[in-house]
Protein backbone atom coordinates (compact mmCIF):
# COMPACT_ATOMS: atom_id res chain seq x y z
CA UNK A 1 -25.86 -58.26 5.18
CA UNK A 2 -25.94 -60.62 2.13
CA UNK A 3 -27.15 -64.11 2.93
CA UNK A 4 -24.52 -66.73 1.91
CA UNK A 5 -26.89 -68.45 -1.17
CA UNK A 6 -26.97 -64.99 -2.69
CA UNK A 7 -23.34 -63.90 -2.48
CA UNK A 8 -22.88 -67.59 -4.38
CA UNK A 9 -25.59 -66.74 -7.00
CA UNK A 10 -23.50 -63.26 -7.54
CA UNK A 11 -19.96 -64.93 -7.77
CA UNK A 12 -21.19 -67.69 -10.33
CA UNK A 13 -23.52 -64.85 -12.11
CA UNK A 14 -20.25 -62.30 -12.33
CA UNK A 15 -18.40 -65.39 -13.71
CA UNK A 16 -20.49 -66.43 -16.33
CA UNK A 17 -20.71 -62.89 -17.24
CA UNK A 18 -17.05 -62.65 -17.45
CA UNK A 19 -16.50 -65.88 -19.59
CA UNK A 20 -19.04 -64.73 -21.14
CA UNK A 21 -16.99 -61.77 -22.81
CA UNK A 22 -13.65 -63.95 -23.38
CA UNK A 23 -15.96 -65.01 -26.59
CA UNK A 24 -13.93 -64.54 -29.18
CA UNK A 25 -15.81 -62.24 -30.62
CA UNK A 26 -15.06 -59.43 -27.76
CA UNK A 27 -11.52 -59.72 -28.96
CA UNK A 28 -11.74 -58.78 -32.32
CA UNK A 29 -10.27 -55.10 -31.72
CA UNK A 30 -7.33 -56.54 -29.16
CA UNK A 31 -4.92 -55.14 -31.90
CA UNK A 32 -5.92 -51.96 -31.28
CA UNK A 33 -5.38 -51.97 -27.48
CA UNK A 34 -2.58 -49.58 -26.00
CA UNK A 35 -0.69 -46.13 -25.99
CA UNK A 36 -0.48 -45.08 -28.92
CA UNK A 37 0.78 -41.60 -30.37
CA UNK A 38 -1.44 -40.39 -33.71
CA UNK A 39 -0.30 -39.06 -36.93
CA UNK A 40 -1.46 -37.73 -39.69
CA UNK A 41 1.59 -38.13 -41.93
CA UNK A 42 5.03 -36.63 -40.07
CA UNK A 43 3.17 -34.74 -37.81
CA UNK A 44 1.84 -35.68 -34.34
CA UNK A 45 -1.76 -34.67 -34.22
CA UNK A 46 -3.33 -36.80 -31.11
CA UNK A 47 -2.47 -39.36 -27.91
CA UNK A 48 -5.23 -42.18 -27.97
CA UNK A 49 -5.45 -45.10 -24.45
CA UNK A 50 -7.67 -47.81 -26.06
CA UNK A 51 -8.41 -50.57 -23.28
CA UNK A 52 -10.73 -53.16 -22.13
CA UNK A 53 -13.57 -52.07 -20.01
CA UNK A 54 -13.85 -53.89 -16.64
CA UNK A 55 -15.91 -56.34 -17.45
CA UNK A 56 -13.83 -57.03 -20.90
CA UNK A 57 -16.74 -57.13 -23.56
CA UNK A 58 -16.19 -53.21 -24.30
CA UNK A 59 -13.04 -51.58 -26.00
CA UNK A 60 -12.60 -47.70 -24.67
CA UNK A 61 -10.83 -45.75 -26.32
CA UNK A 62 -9.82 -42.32 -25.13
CA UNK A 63 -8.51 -39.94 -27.46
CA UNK A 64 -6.94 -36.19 -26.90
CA UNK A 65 -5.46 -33.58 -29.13
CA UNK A 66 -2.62 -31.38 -28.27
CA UNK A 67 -4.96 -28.22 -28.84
CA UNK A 68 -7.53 -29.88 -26.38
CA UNK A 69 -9.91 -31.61 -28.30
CA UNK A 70 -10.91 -35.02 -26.92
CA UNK A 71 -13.27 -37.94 -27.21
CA UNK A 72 -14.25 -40.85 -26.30
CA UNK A 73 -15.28 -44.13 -28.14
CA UNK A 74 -16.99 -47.40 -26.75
CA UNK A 75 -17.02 -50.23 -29.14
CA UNK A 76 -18.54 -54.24 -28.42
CA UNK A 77 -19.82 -57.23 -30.30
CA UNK A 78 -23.48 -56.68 -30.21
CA UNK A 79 -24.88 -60.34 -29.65
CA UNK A 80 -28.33 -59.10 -30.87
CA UNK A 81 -27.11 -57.51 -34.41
CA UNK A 82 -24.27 -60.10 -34.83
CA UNK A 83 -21.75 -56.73 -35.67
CA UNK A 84 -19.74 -54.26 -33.66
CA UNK A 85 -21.00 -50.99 -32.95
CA UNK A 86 -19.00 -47.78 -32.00
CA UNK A 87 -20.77 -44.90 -30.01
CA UNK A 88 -18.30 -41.79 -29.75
CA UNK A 89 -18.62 -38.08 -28.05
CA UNK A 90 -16.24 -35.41 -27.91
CA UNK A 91 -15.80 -32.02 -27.05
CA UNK A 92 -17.26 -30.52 -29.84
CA UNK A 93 -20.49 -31.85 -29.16
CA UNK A 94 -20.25 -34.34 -32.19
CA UNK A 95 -21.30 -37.66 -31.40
CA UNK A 96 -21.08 -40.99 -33.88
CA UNK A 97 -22.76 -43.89 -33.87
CA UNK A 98 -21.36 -47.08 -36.19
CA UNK A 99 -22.13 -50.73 -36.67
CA UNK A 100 -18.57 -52.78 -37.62
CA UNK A 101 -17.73 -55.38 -40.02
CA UNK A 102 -14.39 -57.26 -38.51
CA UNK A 103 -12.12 -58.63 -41.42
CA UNK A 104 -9.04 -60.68 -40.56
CA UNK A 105 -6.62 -57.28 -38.43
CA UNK A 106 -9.53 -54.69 -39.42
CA UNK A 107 -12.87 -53.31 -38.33
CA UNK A 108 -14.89 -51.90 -40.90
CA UNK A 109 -17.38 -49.09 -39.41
CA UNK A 110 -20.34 -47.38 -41.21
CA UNK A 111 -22.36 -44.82 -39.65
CA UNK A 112 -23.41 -41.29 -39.09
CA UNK A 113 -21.40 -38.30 -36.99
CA UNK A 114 -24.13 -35.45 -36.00
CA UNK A 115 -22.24 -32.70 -35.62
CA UNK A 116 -23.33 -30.13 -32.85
CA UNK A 117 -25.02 -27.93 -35.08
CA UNK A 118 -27.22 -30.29 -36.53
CA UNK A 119 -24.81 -31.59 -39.60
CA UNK A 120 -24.87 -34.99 -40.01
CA UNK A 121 -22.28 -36.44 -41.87
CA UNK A 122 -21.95 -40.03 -42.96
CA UNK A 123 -18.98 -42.06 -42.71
CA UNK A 124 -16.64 -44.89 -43.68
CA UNK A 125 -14.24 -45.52 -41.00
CA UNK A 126 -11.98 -48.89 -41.06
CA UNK A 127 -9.20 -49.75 -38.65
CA UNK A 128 -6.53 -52.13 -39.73
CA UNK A 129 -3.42 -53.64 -38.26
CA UNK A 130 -0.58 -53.12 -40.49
CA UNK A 131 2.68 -55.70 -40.34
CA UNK A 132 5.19 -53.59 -38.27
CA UNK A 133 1.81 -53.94 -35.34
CA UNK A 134 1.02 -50.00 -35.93
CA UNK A 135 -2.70 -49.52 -36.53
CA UNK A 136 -4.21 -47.43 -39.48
CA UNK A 137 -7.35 -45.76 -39.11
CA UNK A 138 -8.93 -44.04 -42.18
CA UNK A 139 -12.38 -42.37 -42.99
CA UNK A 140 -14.40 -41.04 -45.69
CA UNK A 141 -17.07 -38.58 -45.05
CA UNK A 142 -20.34 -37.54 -47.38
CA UNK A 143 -22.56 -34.79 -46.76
CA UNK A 144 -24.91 -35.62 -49.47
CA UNK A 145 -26.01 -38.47 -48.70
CA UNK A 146 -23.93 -40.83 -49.83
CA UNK A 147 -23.53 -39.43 -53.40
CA UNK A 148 -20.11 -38.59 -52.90
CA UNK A 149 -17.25 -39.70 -50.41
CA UNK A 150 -14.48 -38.04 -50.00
CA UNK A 151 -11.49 -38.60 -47.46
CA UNK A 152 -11.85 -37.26 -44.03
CA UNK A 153 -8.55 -38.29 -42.14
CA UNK A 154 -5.67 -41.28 -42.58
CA UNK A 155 -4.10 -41.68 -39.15
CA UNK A 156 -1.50 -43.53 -38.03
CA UNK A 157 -1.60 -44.93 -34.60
CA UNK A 158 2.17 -46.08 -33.27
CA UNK A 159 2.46 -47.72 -30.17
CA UNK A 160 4.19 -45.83 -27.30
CA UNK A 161 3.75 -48.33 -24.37
């Protein structure tokens, strides 16, 4: 049984911790939540759910391919580092991991994908929120390094919800 002083130290505690993520920097990605169907130019390539974790400071997104590819991302303001960060898995065994740079409708990620069999791959990855409220999402990859970039994917999200 919980004693009555505790349960009152929990409810305050869970509501500081929940003002605590309408910051406004937990809702710099807000433009990206929603249903959205992928392209990659005409063609239909992916089906992505991008919401709020329970508590509100994370942004999920959950991503699947018609040929059964998926992944997962988890992005948050990290209070420590002052930027955003991006972990993502999928079913390839590649995971990423990404610090952010919001601009005014974009997130600017940087970062490294290690693919299963040990290639690591760096990447620049920015989402931005175009005027009709569809979202863009483009990448460059290098695999030297950083000597050369060259593009990766340029994805459309449209809103389906």
């Amino acid at each position: 049984m919980i004693r009555r002083p505790a349960l009152v130290l929990a409810l305050a505690l869970a509501g500081t911790a929940r003002a605590a993520c309408e910051a406004p920097e937990h809702h710099r990605l807000d433009f990206w939540l929603g249903r959205w169907e992928v392209r990659d130019g005409d063609q239909v390539v992916a089906e992505s759910v991008i919401e709020r974790s329970r508590e509100g400071c994370a942004v999920i997104e959950h991503y699947r391919e018609g040929d059964g590819h998926s992944g997962t991302s988890i992005n948050f303001s990290d209070p420590v580092l002052h930027r955003w960060r991006q972990s993502w898995d999928d079913t390839t065994g590649s995971v990423g991991e990404f610090v952010g740079e919001p601009g005014e409708g974009s997130m600017a990620f940087t970062g490294e994908t290690h693919r299963a069999d040990g290639k690591r791959i760096l990447r620049r990855m920015t989402l931005t929120k175009l005027p009709d409220g569809r979202v863009r999402q483009h990448s460059l990859a290098s695999t030297d390094g950083g000597a050369t970039w060259k593009p990766h994917y340029d994805y459309i999200y449209r809103r389906i919800d």
